[in-house]
PDB file of N, CA and C in Angstrom:
ATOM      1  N   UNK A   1      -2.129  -0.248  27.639  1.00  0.00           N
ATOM      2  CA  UNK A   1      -1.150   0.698  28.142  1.00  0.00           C
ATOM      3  C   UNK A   1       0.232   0.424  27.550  1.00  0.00           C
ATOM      4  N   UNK A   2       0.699  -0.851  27.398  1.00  0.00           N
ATOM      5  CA  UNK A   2       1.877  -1.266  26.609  1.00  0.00           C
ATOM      6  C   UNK A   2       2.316  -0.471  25.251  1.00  0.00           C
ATOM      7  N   UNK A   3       1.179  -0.812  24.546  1.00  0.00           N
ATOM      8  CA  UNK A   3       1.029  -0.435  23.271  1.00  0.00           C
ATOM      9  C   UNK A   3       1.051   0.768  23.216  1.00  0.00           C
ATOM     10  N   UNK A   4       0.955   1.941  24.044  1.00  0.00           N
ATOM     11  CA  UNK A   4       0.270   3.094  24.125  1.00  0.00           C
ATOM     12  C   UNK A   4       2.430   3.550  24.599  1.00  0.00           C
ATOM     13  N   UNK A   5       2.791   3.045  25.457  1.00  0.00           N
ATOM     14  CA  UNK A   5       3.943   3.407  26.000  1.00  0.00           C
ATOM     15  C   UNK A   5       4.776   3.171  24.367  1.00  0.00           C
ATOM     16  N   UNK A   6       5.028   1.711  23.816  1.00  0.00           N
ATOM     17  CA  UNK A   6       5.388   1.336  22.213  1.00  0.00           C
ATOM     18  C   UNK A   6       5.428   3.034  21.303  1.00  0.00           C
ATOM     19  N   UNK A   7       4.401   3.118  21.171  1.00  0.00           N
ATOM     20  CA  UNK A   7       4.128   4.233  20.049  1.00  0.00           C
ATOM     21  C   UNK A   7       4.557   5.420  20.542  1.00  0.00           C
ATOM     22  N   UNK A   8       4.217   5.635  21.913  1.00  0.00           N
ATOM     23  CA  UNK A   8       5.288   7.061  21.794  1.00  0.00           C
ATOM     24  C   UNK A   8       6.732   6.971  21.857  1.00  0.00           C
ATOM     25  N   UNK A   9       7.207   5.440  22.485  1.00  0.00           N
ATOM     26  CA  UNK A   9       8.775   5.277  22.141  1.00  0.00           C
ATOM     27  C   UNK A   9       9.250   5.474  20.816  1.00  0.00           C
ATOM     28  N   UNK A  10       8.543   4.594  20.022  1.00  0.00           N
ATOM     29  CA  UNK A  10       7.978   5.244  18.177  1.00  0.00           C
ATOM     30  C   UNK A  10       7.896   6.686  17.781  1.00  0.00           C
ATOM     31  N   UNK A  11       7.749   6.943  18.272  1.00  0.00           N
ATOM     32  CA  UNK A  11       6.771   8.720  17.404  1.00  0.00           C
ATOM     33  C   UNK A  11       8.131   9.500  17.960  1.00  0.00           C
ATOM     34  N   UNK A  12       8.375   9.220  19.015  1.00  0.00           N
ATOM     35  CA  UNK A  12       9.763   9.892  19.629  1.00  0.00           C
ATOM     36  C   UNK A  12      11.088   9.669  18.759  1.00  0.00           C
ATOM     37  N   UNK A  13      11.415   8.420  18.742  1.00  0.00           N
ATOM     38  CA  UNK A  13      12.527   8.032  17.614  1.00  0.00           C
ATOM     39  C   UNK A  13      12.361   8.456  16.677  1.00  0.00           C
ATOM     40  N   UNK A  14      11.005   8.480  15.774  1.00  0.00           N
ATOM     41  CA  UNK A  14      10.897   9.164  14.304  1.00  0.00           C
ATOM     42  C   UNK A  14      11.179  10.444  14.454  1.00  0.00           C
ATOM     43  N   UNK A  15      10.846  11.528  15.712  1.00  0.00           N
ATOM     44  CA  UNK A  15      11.166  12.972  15.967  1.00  0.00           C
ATOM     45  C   UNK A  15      12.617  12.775  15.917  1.00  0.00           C
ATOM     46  N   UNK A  16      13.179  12.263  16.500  1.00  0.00           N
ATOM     47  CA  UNK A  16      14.725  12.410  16.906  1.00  0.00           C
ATOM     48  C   UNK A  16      15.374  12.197  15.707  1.00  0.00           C
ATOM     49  N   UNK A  17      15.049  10.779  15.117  1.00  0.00           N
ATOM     50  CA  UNK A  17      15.960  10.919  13.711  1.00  0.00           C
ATOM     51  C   UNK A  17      15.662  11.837  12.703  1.00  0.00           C
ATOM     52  N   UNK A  18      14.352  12.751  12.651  1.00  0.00           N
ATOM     53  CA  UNK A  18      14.283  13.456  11.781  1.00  0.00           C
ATOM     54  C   UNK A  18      14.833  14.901  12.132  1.00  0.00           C
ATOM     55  N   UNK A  19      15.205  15.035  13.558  1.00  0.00           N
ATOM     56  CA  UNK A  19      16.100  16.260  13.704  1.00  0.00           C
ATOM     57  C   UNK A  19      17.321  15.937  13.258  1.00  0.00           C
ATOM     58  N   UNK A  20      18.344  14.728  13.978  1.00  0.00           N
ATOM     59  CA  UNK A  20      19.209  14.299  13.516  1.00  0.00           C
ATOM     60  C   UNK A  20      19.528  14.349  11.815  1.00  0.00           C
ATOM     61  N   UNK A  21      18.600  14.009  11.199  1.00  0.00           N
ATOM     62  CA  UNK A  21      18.751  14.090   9.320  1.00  0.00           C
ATOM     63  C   UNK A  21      18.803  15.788   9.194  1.00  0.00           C
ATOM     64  N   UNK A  22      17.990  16.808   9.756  1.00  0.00           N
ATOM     65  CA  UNK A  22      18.257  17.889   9.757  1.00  0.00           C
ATOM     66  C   UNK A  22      19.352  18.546  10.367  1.00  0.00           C
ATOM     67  N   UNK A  23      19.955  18.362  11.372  1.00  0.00           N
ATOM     68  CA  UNK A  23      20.812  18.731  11.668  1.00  0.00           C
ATOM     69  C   UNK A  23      22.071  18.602  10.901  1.00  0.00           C
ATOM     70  N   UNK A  24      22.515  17.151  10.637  1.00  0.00           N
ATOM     71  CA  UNK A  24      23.747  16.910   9.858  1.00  0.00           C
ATOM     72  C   UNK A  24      23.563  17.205   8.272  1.00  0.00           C
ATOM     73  N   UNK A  25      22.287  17.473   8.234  1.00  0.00           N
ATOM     74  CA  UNK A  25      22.317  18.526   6.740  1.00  0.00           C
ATOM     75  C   UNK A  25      22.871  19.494   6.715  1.00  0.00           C
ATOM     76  N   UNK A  26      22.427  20.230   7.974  1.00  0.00           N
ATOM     77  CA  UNK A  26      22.899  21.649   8.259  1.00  0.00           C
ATOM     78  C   UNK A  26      24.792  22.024   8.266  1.00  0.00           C
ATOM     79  N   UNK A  27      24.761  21.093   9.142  1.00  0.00           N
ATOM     80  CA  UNK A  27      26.341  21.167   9.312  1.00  0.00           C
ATOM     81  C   UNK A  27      26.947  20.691   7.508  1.00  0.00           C
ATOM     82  N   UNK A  28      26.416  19.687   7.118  1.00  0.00           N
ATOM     83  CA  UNK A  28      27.255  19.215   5.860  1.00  0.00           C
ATOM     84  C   UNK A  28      27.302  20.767   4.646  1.00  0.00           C
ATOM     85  N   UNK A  29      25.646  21.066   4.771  1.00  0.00           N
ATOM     86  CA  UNK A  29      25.371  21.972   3.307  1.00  0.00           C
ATOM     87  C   UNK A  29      26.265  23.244   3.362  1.00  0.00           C
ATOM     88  N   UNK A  30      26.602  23.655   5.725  1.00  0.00           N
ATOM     89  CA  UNK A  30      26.693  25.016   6.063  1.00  0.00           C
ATOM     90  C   UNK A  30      25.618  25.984   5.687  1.00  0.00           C
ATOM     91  N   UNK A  31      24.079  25.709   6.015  1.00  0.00           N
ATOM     92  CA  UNK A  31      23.039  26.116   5.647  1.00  0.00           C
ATOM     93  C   UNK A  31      23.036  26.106   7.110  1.00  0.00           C
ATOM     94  N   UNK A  32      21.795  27.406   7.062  1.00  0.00           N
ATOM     95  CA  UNK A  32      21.213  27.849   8.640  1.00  0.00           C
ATOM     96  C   UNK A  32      20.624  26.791   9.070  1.00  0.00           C
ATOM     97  N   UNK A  33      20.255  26.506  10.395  1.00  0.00           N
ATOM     98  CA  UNK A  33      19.792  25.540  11.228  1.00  0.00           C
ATOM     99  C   UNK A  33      18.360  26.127  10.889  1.00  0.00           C
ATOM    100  N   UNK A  34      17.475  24.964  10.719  1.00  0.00           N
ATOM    101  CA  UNK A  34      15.978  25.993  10.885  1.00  0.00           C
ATOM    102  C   UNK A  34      15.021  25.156  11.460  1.00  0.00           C
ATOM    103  N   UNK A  35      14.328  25.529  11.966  1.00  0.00           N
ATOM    104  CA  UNK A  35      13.202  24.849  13.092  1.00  0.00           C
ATOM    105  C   UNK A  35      12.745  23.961  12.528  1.00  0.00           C
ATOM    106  N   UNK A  36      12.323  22.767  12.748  1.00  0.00           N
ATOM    107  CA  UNK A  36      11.080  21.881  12.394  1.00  0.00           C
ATOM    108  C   UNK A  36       9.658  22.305  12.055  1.00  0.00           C
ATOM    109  N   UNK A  37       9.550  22.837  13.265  1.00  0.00           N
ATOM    110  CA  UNK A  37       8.129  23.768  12.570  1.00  0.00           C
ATOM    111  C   UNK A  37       8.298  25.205  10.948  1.00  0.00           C
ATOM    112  N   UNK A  38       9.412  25.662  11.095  1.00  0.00           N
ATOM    113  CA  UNK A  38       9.429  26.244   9.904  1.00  0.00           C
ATOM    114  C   UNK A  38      10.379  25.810   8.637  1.00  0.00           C
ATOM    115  N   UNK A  39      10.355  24.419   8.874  1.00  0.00           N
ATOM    116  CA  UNK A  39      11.080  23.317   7.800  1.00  0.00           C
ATOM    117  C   UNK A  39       9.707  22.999   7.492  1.00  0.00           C
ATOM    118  N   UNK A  40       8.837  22.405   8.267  1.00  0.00           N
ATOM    119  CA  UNK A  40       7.378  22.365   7.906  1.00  0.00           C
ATOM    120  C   UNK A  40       6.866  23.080   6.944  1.00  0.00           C
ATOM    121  N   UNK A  41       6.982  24.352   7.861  1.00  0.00           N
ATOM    122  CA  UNK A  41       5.936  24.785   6.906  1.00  0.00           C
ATOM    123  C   UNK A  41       6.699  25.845   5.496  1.00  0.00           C
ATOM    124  N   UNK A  42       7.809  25.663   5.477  1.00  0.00           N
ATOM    125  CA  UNK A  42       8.827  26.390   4.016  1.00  0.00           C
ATOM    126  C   UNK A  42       8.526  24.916   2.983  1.00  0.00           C
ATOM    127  N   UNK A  43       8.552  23.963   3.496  1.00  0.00           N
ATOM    128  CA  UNK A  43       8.160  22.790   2.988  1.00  0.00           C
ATOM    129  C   UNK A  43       6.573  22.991   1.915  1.00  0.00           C
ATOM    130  N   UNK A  44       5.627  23.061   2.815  1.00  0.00           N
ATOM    131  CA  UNK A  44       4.520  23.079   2.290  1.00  0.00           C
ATOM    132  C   UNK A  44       4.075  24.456   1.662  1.00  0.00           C
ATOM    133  N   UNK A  45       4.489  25.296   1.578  1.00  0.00           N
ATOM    134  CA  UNK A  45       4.831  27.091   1.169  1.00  0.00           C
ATOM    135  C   UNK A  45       5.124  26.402  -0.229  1.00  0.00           C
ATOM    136  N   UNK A  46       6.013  25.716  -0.546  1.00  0.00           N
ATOM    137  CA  UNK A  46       7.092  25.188  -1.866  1.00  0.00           C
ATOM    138  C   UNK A  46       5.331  24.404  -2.839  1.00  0.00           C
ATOM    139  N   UNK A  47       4.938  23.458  -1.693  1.00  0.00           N
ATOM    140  CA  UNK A  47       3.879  22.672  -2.169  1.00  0.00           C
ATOM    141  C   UNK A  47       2.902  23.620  -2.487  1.00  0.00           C
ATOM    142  N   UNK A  48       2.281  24.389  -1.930  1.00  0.00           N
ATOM    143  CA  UNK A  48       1.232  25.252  -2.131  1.00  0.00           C
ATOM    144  C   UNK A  48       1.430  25.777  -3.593  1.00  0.00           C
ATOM    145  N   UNK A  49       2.225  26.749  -3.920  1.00  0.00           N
ATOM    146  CA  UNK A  49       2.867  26.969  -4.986  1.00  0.00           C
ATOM    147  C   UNK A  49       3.060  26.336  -6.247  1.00  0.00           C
ATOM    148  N   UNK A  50       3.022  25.328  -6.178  1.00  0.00           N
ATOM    149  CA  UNK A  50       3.050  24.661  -7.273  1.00  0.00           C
ATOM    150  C   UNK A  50       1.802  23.959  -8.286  1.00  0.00           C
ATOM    151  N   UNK A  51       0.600  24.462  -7.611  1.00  0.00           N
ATOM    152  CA  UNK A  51       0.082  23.974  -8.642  1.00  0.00           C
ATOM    153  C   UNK A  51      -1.785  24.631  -7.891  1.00  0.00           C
ATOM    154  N   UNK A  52      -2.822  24.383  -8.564  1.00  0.00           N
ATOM    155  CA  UNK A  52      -4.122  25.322  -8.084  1.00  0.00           C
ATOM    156  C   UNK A  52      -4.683  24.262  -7.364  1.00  0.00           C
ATOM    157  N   UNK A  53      -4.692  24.249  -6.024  1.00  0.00           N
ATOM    158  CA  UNK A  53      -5.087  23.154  -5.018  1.00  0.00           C
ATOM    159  C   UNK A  53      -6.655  23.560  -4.969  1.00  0.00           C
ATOM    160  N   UNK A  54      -7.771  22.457  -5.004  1.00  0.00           N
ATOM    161  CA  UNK A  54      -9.421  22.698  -4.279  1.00  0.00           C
ATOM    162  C   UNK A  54      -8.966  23.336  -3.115  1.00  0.00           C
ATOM    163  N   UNK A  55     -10.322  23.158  -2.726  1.00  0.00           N
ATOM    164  CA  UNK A  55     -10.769  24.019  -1.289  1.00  0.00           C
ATOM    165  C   UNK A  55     -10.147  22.648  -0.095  1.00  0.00           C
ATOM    166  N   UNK A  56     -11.073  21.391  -1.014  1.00  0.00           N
ATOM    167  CA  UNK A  56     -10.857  20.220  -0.341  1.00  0.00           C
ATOM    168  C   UNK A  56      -9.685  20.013   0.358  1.00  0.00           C
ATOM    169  N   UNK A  57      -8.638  19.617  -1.077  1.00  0.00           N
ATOM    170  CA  UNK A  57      -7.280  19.434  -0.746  1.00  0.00           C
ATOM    171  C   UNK A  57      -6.260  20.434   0.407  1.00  0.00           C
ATOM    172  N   UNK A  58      -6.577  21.476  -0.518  1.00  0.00           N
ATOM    173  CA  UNK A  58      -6.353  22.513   0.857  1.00  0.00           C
ATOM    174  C   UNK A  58      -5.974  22.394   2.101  1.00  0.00           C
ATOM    175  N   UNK A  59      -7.494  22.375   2.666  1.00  0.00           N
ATOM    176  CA  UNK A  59      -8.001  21.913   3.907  1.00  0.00           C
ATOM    177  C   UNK A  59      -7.287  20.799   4.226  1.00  0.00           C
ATOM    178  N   UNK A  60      -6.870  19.250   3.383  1.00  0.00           N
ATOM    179  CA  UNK A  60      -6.194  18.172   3.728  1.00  0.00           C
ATOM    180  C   UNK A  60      -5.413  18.414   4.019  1.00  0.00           C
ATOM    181  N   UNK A  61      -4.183  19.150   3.366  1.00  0.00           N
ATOM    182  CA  UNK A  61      -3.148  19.840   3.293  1.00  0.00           C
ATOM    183  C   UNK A  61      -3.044  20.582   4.197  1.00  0.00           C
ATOM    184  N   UNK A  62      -3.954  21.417   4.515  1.00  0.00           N
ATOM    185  CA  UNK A  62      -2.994  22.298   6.180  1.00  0.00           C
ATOM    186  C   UNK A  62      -3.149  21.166   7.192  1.00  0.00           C
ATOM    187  N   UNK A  63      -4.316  20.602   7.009  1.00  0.00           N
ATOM    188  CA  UNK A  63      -4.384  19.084   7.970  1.00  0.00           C
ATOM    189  C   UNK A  63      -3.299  18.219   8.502  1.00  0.00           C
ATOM    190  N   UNK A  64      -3.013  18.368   7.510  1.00  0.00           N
ATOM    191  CA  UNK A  64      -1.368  17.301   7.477  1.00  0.00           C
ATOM    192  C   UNK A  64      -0.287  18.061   7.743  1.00  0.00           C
ATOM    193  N   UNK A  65      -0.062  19.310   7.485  1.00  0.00           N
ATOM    194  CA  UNK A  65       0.825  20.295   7.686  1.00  0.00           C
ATOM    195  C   UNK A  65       1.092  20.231   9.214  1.00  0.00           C
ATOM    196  N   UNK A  66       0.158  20.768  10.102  1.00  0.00           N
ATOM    197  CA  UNK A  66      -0.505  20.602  11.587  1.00  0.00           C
ATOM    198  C   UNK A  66       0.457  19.655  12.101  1.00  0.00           C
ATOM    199  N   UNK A  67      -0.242  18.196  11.219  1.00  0.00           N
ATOM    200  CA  UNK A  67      -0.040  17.065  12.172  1.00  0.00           C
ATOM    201  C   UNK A  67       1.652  16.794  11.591  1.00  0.00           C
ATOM    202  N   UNK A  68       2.185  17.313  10.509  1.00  0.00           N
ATOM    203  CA  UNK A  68       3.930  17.206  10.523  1.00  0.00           C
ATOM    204  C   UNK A  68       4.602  17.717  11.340  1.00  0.00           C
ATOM    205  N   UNK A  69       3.907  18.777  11.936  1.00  0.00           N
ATOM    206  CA  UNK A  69       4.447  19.861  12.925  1.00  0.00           C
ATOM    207  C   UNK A  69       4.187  19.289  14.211  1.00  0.00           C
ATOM    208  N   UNK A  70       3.590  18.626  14.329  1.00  0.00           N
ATOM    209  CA  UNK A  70       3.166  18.361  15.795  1.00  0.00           C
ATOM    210  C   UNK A  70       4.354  17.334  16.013  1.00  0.00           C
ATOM    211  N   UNK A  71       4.274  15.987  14.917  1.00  0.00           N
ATOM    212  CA  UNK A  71       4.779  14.494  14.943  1.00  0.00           C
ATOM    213  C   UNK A  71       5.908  14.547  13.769  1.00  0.00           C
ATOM    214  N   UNK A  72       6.746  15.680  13.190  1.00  0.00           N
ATOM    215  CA  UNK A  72       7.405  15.472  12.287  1.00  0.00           C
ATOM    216  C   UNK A  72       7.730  14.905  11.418  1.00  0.00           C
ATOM    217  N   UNK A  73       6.929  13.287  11.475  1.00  0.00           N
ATOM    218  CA  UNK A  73       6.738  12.424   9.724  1.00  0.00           C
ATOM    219  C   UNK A  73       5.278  12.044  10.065  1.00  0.00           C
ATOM    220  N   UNK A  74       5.084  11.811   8.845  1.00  0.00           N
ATOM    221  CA  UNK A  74       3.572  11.549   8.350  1.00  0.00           C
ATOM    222  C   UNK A  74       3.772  10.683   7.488  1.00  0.00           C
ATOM    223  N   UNK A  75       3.813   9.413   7.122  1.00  0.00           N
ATOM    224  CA  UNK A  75       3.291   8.270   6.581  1.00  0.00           C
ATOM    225  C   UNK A  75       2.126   8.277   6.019  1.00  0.00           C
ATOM    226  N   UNK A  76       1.954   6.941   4.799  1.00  0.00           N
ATOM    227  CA  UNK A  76       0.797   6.517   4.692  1.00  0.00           C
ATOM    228  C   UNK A  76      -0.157   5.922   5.671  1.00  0.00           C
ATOM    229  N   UNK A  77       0.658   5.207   6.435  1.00  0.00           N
ATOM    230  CA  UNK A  77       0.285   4.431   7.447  1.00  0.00           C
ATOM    231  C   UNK A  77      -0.774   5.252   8.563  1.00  0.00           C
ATOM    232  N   UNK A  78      -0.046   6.390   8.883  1.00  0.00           N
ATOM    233  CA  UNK A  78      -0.604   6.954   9.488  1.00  0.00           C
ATOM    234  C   UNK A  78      -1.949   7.881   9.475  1.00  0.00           C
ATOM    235  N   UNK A  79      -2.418   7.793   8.093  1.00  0.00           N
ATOM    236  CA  UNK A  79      -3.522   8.729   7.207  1.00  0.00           C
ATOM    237  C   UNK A  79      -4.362   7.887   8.087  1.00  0.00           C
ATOM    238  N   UNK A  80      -4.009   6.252   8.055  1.00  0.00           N
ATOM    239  CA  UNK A  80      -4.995   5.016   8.457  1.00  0.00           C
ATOM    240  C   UNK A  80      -5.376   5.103   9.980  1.00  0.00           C
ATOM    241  N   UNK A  81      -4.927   6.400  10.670  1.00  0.00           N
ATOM    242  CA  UNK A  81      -5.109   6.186  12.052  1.00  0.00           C
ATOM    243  C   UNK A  81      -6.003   7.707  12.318  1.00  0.00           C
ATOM    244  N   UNK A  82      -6.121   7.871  13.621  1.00  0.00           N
ATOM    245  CA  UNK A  82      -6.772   9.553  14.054  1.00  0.00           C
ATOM    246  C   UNK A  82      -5.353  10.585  13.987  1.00  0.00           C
ATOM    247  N   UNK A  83      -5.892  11.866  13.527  1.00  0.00           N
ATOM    248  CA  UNK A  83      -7.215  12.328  13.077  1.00  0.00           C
ATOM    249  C   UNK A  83      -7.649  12.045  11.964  1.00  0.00           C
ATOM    250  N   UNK A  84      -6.698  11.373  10.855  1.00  0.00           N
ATOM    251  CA  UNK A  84      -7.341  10.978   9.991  1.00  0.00           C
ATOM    252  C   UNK A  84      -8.503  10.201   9.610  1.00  0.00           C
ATOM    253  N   UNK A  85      -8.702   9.312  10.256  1.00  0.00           N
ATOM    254  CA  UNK A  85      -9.639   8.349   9.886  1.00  0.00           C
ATOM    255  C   UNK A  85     -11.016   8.701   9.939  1.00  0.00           C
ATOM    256  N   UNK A  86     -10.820   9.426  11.666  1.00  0.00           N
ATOM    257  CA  UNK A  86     -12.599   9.745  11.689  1.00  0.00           C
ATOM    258  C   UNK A  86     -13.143  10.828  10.998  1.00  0.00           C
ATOM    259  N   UNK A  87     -12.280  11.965  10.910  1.00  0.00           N
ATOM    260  CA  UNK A  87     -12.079  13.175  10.011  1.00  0.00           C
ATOM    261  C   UNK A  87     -12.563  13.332   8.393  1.00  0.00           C
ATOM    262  N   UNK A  88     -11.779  12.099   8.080  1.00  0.00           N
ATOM    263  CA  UNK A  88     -11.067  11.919   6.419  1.00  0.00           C
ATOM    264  C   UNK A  88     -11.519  10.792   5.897  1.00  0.00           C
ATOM    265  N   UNK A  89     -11.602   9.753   6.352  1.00  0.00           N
ATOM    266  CA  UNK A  89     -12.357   8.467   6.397  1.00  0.00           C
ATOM    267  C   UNK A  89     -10.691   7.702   5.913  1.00  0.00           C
ATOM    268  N   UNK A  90      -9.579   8.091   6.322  1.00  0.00           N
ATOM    269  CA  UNK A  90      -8.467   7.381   6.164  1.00  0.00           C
ATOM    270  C   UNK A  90      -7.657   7.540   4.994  1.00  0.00           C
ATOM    271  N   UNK A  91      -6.543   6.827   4.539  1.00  0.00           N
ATOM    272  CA  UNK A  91      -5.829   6.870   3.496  1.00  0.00           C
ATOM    273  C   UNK A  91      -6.717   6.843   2.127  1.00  0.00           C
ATOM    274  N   UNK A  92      -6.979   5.640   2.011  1.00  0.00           N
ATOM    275  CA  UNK A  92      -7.745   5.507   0.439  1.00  0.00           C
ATOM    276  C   UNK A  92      -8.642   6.719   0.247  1.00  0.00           C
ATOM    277  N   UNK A  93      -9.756   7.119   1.101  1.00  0.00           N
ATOM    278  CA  UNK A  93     -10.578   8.244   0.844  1.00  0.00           C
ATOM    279  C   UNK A  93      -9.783   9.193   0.490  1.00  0.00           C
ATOM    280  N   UNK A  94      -8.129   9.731   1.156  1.00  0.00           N
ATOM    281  CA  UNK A  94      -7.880  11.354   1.081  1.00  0.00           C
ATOM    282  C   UNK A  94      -7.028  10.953  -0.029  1.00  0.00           C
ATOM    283  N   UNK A  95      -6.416   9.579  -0.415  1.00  0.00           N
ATOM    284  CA  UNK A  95      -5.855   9.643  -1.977  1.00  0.00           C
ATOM    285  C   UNK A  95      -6.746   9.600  -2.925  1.00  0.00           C
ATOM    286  N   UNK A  96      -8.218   9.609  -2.838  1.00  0.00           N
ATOM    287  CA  UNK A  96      -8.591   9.557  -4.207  1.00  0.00           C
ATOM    288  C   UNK A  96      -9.140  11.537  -4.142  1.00  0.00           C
ATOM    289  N   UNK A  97      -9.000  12.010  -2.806  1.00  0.00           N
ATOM    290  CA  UNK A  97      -9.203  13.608  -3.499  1.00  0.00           C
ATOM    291  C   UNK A  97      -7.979  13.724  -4.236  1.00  0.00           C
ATOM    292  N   UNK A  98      -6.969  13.489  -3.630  1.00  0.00           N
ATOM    293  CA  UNK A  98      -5.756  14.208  -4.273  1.00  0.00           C
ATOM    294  C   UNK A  98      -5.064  13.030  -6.085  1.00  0.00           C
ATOM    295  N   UNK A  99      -6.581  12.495  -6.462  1.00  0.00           N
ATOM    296  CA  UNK A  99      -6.334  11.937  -8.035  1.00  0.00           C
ATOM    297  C   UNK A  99      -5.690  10.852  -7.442  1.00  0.00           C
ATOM    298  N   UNK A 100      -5.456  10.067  -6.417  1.00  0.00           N
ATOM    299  CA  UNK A 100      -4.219   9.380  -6.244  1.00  0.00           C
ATOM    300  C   UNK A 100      -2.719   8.913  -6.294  1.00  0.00           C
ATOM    301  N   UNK A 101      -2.454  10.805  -6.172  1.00  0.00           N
ATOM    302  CA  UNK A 101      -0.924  11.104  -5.991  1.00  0.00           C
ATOM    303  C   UNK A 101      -0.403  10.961  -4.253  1.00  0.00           C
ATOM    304  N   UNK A 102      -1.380  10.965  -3.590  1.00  0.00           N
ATOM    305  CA  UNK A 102      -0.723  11.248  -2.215  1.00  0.00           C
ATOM    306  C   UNK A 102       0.359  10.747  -2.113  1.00  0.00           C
ATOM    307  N   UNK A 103       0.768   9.643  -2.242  1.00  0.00           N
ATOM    308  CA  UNK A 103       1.975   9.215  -2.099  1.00  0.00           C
ATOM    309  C   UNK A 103       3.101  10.036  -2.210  1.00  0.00           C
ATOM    310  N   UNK A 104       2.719  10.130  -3.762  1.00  0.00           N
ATOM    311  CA  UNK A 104       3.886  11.433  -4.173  1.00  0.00           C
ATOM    312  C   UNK A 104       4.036  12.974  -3.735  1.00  0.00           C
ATOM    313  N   UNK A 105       2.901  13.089  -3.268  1.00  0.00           N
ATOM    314  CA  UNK A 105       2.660  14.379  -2.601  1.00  0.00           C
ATOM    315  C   UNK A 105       3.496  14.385  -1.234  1.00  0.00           C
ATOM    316  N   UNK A 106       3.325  13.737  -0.522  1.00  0.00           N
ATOM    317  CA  UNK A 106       3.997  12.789   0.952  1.00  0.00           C
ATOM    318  C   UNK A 106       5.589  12.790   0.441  1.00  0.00           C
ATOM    319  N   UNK A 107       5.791  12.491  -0.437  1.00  0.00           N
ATOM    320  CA  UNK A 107       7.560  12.111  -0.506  1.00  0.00           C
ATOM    321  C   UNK A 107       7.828  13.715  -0.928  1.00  0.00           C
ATOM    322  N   UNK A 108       7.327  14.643  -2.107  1.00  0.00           N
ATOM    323  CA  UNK A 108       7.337  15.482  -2.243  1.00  0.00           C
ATOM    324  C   UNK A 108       7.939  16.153  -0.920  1.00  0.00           C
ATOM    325  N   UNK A 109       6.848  16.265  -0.212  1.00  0.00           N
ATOM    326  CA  UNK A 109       7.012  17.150   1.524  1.00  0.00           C
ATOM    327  C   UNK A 109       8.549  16.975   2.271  1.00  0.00           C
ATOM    328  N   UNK A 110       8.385  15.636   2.198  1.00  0.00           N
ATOM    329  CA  UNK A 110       9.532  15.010   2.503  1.00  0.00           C
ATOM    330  C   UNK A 110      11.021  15.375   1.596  1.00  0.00           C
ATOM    331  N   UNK A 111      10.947  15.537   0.863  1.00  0.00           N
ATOM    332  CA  UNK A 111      11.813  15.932  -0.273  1.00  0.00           C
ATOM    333  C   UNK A 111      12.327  17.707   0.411  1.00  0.00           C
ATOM    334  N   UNK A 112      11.524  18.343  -0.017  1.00  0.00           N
ATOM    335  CA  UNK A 112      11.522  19.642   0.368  1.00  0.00           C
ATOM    336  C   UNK A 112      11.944  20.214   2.164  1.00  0.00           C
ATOM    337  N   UNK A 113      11.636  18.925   2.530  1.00  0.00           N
ATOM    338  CA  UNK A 113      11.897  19.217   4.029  1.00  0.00           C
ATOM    339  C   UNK A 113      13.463  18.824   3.954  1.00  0.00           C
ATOM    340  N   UNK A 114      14.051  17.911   3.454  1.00  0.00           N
ATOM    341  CA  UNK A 114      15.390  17.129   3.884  1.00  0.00           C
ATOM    342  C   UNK A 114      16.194  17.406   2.679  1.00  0.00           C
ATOM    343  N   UNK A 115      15.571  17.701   1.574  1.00  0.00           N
ATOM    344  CA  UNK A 115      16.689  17.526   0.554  1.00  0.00           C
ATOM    345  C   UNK A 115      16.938  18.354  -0.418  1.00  0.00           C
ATOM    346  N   UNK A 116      17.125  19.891   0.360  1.00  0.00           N
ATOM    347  CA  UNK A 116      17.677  21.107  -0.136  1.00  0.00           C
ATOM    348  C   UNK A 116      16.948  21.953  -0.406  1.00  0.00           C
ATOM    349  N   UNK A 117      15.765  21.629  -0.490  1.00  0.00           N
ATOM    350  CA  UNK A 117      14.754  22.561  -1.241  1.00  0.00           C
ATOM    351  C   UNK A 117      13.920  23.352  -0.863  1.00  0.00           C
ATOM    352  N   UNK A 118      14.491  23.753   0.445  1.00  0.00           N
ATOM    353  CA  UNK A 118      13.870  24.663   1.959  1.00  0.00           C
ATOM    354  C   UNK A 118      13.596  26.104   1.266  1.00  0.00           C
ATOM    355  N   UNK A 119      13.658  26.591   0.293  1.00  0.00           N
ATOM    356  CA  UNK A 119      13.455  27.687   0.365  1.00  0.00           C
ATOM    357  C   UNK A 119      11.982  28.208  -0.159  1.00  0.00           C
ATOM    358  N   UNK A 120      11.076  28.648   0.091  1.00  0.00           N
ATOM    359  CA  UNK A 120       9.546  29.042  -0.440  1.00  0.00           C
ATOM    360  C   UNK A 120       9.624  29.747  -1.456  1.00  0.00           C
TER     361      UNK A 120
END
């Protein structure tokens, strides 16, 4: 139960500072305020776009989309936990669909979410 109370004190702080990084973007750039959920997903709109995704990846990809929206960062770390794991069989399995860019795919998202590049 400790551990369980830990992680959502966790998952909460990562929400908060990642509004906080959005917000004082907003105010600095004088760019519209825009939701988390549709920072999400203008984010992954940008990703989609860029290049001819499998069926597979895809599917990973709205996967993760979901779970940014739900928990607003997504880590490697976290590929290593549910829903990933039992789903996906974890990090190493869903980086070798994606050639073993995930990483970069992950900062990518991240990129597009925080650092100007909101537009689809």
């Amino acid at each position: 139960m400790r551990t369980l109370r830990e992680a959502w004190k966790s998952t909460k702080k990562q929400d908060v500072a990642a509004d906080i990084i959005a917000y004082i973007r907003t105010l600095t750039l004088g760019s519209e305020l825009v939701s988390k959920e549709d920072r999400v997903r203008q984010a992954f709109q940008k990703l989609y776009s860029e290049q001819n995704w499998t069926v597979p990846q895809k599917n990973l990809l709205a996967r993760i989309e979901a779970q940014m929206i739900a928990e607003s960062v997504v880590t490697v770390d976290d590929l290593d936990k549910e829903p990933f794991v039992s789903t996906y069989g974890g990090f190493n399995r869903i980086n070798q669909r994606f050639d073993n860019h995930l990483p970069d795919i992950l900062q990518k998202i991240n990129s597009y979410m925080y650092g100007g590049n909101q537009t689809a």
